[in-house]
PDB file of N, CA and C in Angstrom:
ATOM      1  N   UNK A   1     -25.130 -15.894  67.703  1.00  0.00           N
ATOM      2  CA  UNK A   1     -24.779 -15.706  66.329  1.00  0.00           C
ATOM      3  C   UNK A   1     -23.606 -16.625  66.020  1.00  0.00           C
ATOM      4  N   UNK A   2     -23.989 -17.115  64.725  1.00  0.00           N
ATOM      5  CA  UNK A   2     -22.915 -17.686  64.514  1.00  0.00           C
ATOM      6  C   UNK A   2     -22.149 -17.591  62.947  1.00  0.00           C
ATOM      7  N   UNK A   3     -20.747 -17.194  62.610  1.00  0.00           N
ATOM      8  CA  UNK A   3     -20.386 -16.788  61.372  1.00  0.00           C
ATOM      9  C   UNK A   3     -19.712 -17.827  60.844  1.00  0.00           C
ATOM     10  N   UNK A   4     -19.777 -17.667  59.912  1.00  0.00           N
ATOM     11  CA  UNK A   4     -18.357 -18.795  59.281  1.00  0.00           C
ATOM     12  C   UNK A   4     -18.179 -17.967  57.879  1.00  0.00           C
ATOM     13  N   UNK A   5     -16.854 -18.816  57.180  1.00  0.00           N
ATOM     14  CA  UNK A   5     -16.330 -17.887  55.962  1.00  0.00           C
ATOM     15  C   UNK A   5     -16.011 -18.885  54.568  1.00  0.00           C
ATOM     16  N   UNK A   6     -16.347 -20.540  55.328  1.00  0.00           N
ATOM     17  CA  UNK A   6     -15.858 -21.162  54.180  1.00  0.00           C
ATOM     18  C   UNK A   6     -17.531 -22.277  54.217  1.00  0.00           C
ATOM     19  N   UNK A   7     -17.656 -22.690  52.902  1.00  0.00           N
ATOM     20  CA  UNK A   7     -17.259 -22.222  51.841  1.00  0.00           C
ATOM     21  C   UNK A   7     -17.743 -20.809  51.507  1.00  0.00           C
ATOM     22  N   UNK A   8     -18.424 -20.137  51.769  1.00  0.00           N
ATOM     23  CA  UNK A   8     -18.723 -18.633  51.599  1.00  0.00           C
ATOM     24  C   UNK A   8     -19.133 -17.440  52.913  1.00  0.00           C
ATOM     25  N   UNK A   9     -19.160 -16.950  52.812  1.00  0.00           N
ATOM     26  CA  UNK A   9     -19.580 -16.084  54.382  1.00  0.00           C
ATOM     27  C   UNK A   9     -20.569 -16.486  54.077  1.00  0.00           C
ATOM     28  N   UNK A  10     -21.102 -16.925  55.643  1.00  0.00           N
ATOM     29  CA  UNK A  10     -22.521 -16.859  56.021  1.00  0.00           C
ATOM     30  C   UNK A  10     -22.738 -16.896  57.587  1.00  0.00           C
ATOM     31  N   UNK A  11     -24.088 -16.259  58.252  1.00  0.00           N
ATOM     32  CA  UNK A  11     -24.464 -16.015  59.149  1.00  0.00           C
ATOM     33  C   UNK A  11     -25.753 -16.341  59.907  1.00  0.00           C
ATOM     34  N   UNK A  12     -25.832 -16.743  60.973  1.00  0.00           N
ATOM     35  CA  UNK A  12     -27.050 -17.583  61.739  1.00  0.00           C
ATOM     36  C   UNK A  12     -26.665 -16.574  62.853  1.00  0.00           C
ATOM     37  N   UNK A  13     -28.285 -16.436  63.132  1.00  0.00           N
ATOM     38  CA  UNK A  13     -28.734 -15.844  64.291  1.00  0.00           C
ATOM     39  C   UNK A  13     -29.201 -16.879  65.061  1.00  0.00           C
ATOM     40  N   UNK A  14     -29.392 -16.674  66.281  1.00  0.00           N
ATOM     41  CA  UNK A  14     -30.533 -17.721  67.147  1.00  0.00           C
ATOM     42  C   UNK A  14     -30.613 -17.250  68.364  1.00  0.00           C
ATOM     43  N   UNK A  15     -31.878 -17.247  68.969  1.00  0.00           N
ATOM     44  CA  UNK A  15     -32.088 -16.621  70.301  1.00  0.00           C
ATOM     45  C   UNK A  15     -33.085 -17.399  71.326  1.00  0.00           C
ATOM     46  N   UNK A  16     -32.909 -18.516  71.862  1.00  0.00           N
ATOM     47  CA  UNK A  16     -33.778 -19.200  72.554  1.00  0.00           C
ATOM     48  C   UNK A  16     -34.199 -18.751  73.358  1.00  0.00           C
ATOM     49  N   UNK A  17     -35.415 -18.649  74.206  1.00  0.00           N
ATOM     50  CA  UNK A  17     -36.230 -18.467  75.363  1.00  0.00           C
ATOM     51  C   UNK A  17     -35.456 -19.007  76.581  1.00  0.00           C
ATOM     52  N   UNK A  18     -34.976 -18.537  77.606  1.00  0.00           N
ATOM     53  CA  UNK A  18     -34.134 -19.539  78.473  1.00  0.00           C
ATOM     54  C   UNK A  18     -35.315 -20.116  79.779  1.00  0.00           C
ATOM     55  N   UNK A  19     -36.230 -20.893  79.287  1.00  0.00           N
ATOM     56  CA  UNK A  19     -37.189 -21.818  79.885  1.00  0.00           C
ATOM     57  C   UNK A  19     -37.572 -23.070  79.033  1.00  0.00           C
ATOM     58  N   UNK A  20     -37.715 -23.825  80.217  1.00  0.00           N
ATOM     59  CA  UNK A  20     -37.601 -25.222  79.671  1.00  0.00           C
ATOM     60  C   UNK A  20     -38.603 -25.261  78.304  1.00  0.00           C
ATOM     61  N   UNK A  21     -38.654 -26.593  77.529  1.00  0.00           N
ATOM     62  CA  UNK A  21     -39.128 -26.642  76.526  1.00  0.00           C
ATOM     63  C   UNK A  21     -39.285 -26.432  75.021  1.00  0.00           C
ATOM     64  N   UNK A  22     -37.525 -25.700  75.175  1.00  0.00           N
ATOM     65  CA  UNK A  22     -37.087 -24.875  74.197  1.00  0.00           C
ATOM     66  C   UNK A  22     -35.914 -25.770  72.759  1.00  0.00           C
ATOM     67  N   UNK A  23     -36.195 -27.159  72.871  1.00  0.00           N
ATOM     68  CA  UNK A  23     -35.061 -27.617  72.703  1.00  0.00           C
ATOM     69  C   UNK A  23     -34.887 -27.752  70.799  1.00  0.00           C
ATOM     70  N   UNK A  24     -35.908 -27.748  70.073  1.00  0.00           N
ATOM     71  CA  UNK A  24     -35.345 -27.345  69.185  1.00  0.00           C
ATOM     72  C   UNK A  24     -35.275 -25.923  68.331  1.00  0.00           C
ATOM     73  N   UNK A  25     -34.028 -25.696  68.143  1.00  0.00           N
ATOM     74  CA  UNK A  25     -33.740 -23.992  67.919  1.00  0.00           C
ATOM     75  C   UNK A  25     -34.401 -23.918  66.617  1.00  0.00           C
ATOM     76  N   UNK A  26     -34.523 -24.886  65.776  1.00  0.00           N
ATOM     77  CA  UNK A  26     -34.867 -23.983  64.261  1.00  0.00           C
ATOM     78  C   UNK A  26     -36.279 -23.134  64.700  1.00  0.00           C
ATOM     79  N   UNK A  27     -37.045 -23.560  65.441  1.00  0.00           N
ATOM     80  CA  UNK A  27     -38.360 -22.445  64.974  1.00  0.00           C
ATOM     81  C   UNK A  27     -37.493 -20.837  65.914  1.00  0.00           C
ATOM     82  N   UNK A  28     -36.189 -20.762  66.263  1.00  0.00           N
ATOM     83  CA  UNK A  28     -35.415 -19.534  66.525  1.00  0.00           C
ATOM     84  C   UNK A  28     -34.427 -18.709  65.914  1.00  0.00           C
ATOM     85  N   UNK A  29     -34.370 -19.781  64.770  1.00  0.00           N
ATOM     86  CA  UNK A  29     -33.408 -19.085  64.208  1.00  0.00           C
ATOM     87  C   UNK A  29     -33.971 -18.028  63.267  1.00  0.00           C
ATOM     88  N   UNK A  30     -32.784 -17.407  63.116  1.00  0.00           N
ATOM     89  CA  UNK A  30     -33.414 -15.494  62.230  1.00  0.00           C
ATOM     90  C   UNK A  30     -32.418 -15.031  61.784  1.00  0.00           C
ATOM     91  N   UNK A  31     -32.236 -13.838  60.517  1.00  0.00           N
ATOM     92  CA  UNK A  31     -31.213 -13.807  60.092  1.00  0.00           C
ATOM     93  C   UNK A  31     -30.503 -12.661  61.404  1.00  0.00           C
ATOM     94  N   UNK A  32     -29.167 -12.325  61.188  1.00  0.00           N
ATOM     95  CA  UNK A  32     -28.100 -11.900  62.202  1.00  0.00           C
ATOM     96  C   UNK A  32     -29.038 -10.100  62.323  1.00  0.00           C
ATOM     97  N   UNK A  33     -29.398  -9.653  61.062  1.00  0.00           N
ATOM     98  CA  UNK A  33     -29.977  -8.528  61.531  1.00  0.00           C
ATOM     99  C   UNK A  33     -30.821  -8.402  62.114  1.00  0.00           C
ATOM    100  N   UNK A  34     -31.639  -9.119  62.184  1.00  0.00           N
ATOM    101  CA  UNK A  34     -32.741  -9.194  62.714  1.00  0.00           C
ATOM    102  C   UNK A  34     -32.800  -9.892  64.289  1.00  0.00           C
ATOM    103  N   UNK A  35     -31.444 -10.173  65.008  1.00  0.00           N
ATOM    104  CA  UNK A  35     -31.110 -10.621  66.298  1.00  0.00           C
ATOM    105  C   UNK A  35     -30.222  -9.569  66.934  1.00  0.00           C
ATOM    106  N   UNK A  36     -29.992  -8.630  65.896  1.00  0.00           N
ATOM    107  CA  UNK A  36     -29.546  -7.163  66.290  1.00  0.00           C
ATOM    108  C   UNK A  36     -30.390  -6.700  66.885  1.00  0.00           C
ATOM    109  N   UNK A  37     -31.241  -6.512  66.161  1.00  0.00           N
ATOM    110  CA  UNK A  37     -32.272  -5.307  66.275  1.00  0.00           C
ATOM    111  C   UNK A  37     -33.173  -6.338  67.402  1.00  0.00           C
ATOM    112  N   UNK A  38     -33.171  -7.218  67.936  1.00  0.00           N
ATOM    113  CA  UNK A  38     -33.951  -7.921  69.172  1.00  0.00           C
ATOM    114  C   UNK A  38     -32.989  -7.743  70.053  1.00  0.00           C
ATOM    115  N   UNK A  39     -31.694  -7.995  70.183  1.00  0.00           N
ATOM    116  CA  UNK A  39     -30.746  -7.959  71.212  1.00  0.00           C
ATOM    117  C   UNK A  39     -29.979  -6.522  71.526  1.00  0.00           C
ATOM    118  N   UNK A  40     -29.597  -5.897  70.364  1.00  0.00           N
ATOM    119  CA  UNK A  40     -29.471  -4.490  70.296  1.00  0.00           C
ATOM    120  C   UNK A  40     -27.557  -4.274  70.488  1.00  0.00           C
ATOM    121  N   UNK A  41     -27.136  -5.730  70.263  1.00  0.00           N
ATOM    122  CA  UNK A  41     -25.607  -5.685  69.634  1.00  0.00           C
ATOM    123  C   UNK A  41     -25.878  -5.796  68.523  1.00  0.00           C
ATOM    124  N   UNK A  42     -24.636  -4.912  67.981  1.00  0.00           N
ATOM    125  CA  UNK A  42     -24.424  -5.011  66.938  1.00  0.00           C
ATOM    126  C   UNK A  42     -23.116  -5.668  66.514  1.00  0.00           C
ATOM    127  N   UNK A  43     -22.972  -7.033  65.689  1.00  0.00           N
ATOM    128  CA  UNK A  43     -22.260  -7.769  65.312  1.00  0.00           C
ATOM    129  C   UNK A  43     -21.083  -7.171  63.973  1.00  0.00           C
ATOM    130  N   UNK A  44     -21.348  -5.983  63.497  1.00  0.00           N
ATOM    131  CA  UNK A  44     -20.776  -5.758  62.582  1.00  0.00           C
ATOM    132  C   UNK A  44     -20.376  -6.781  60.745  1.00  0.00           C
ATOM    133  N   UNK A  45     -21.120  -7.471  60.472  1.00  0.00           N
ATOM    134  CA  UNK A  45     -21.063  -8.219  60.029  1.00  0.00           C
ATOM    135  C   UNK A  45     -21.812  -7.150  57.745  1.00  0.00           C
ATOM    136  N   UNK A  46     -20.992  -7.676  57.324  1.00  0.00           N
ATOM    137  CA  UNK A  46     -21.432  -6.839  56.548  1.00  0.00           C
ATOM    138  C   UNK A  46     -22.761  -7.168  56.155  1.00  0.00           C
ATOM    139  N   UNK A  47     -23.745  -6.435  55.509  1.00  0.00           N
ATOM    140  CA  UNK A  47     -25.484  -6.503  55.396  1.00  0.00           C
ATOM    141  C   UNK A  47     -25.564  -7.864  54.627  1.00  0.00           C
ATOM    142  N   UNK A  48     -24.787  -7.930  53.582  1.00  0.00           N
ATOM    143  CA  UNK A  48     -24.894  -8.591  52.533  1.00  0.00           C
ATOM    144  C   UNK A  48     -25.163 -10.010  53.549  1.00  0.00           C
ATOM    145  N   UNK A  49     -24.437 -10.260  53.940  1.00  0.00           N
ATOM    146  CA  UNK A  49     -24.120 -11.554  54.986  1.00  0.00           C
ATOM    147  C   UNK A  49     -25.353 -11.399  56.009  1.00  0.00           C
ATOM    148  N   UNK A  50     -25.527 -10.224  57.164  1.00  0.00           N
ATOM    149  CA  UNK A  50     -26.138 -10.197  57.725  1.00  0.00           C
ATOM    150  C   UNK A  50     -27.821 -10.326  57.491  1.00  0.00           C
ATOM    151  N   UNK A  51     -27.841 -10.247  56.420  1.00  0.00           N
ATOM    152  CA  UNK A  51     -29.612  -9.947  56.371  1.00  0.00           C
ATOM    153  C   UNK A  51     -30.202 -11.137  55.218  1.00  0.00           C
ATOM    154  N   UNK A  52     -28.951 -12.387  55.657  1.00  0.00           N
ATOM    155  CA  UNK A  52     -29.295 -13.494  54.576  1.00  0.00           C
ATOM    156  C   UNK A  52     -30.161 -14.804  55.643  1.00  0.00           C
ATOM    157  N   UNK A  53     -31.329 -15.270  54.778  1.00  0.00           N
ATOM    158  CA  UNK A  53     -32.154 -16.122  55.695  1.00  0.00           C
ATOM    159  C   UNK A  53     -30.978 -17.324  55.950  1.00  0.00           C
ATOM    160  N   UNK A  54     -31.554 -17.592  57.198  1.00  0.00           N
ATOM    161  CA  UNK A  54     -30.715 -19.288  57.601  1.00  0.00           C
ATOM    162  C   UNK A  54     -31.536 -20.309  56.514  1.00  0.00           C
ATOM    163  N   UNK A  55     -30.570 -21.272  56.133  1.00  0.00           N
ATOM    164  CA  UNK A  55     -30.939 -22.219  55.333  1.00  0.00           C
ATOM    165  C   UNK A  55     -30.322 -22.961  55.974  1.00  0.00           C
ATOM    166  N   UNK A  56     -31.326 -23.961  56.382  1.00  0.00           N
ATOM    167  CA  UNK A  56     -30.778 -25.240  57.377  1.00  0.00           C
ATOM    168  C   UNK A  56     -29.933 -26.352  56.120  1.00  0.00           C
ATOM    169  N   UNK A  57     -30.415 -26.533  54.971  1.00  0.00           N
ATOM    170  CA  UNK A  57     -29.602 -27.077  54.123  1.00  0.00           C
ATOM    171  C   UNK A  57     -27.562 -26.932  54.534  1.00  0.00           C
ATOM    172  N   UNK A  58     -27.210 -26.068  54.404  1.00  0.00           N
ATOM    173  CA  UNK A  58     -26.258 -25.670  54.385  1.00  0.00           C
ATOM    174  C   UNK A  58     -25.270 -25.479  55.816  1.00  0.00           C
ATOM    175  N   UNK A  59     -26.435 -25.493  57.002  1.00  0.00           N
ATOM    176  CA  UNK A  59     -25.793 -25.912  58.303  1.00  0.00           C
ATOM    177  C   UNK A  59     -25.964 -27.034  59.001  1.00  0.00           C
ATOM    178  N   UNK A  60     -25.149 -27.693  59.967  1.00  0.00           N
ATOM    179  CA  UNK A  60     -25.000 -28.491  59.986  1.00  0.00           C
ATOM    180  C   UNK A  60     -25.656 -28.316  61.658  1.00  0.00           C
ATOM    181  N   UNK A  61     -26.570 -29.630  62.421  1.00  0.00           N
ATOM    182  CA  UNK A  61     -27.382 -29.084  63.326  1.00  0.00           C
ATOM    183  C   UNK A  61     -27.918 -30.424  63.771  1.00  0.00           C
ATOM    184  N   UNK A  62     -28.285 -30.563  64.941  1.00  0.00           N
ATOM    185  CA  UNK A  62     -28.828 -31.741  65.940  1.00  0.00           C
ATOM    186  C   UNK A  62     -29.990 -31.296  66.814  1.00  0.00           C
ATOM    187  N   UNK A  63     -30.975 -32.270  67.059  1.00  0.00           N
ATOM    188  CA  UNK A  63     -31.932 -31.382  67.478  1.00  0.00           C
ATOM    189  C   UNK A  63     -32.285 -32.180  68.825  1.00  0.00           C
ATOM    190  N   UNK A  64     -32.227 -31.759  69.992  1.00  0.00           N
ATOM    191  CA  UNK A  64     -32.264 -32.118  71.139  1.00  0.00           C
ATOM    192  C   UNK A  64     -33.722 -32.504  71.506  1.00  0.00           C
ATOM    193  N   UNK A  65     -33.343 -33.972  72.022  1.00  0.00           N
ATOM    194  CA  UNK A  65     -34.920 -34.895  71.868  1.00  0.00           C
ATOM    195  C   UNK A  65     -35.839 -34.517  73.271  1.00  0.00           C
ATOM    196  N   UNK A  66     -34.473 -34.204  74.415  1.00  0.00           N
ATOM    197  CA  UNK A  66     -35.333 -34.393  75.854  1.00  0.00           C
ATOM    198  C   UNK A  66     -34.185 -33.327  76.850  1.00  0.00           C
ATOM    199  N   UNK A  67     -35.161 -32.841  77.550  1.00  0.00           N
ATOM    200  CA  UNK A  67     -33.936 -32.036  78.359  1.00  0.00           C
ATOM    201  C   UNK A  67     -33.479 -32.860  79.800  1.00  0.00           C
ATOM    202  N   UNK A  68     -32.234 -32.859  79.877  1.00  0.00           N
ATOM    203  CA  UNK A  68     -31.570 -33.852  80.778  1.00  0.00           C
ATOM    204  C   UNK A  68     -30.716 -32.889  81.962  1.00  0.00           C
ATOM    205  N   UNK A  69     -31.408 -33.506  83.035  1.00  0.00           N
ATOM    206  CA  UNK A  69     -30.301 -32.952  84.289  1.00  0.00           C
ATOM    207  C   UNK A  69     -29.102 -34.075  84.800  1.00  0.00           C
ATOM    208  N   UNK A  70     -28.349 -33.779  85.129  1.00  0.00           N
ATOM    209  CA  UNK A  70     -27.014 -34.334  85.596  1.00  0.00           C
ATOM    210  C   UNK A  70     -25.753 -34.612  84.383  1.00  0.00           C
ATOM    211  N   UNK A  71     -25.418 -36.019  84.773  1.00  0.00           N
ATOM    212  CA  UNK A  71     -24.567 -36.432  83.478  1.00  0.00           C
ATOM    213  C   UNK A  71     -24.962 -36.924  82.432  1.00  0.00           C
ATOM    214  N   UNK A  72     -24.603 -36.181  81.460  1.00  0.00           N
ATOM    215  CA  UNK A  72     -24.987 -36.444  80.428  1.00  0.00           C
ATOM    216  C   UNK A  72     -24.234 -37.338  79.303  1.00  0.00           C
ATOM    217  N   UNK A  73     -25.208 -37.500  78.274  1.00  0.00           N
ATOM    218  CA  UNK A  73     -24.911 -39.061  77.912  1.00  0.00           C
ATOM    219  C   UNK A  73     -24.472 -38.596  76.505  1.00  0.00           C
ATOM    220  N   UNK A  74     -23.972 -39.809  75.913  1.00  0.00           N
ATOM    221  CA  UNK A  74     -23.233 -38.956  74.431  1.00  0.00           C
ATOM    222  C   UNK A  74     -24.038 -38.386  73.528  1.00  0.00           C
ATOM    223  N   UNK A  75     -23.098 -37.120  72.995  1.00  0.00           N
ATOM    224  CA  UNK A  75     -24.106 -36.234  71.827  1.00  0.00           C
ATOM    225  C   UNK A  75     -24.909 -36.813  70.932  1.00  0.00           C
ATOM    226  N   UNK A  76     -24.019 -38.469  70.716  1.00  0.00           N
ATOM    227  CA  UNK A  76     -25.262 -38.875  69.728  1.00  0.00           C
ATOM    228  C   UNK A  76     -26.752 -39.877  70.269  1.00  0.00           C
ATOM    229  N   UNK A  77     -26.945 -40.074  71.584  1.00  0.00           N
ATOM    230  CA  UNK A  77     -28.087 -40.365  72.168  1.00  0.00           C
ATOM    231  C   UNK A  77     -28.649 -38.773  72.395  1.00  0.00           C
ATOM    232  N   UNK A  78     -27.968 -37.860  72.918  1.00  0.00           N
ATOM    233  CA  UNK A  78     -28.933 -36.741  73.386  1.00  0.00           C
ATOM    234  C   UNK A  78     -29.515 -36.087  71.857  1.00  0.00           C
ATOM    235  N   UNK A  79     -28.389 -35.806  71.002  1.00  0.00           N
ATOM    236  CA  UNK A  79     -28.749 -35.185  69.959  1.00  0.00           C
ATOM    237  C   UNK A  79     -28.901 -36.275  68.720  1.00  0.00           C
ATOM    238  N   UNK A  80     -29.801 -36.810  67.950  1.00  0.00           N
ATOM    239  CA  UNK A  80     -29.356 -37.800  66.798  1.00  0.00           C
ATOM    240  C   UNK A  80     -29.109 -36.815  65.809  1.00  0.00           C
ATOM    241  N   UNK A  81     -28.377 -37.364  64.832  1.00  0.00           N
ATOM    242  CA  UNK A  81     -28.210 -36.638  63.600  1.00  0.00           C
ATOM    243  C   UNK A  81     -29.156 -36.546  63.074  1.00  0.00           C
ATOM    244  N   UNK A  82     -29.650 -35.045  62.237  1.00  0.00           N
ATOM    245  CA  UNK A  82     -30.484 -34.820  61.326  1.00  0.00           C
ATOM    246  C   UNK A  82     -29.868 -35.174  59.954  1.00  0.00           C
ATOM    247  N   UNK A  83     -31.068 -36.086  59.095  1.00  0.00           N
ATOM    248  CA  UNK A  83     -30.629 -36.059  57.739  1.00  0.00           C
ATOM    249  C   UNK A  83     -31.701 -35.381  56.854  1.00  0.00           C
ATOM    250  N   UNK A  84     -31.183 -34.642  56.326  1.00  0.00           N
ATOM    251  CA  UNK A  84     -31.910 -33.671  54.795  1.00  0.00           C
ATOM    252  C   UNK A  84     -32.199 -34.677  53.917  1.00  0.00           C
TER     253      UNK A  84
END
């Protein structure tokens, strides 16, 4: 989960599969209540916030091309920037 407050509260869930093949999260992301009720913490986050869809517009996000063992190479070869 992830919160932030500026410019407005808002909230991202995400819950990846931890097996290979998993590398881009948007088809994981979900709103925060709904990663409650899969994970069964509860984040305390008020509803209003919690039960709002992720809008990738508004977050900011890189989407991992290849999964890499050892040293790794800079964020912007592993991850390129997404543009909207």
């Amino acid at each position: 989960m992830v919160y932030r407050t500026k410019p407005a509260p808002m909230a991202i869930g995400v819950m990846v599969p931890n097996t290979e093949g998993n590398l881009d999260i948007r088809k994981y992301m979900m709103t925060v209540a709904e990663l409650e009720k899969k994970s069964g913490y509860q984040f305390r986050l008020p509803e209003s916030v919690a039960e709002q869809k992720p809008d990738l517009n508004k977050w900011p996000y890189r989407i991992v091309k290849k999964e890499l063992l050892g040293k790794l190479p800079s964020i912007d070869v592993q991850c390129p920037r997404v543009v909207h």
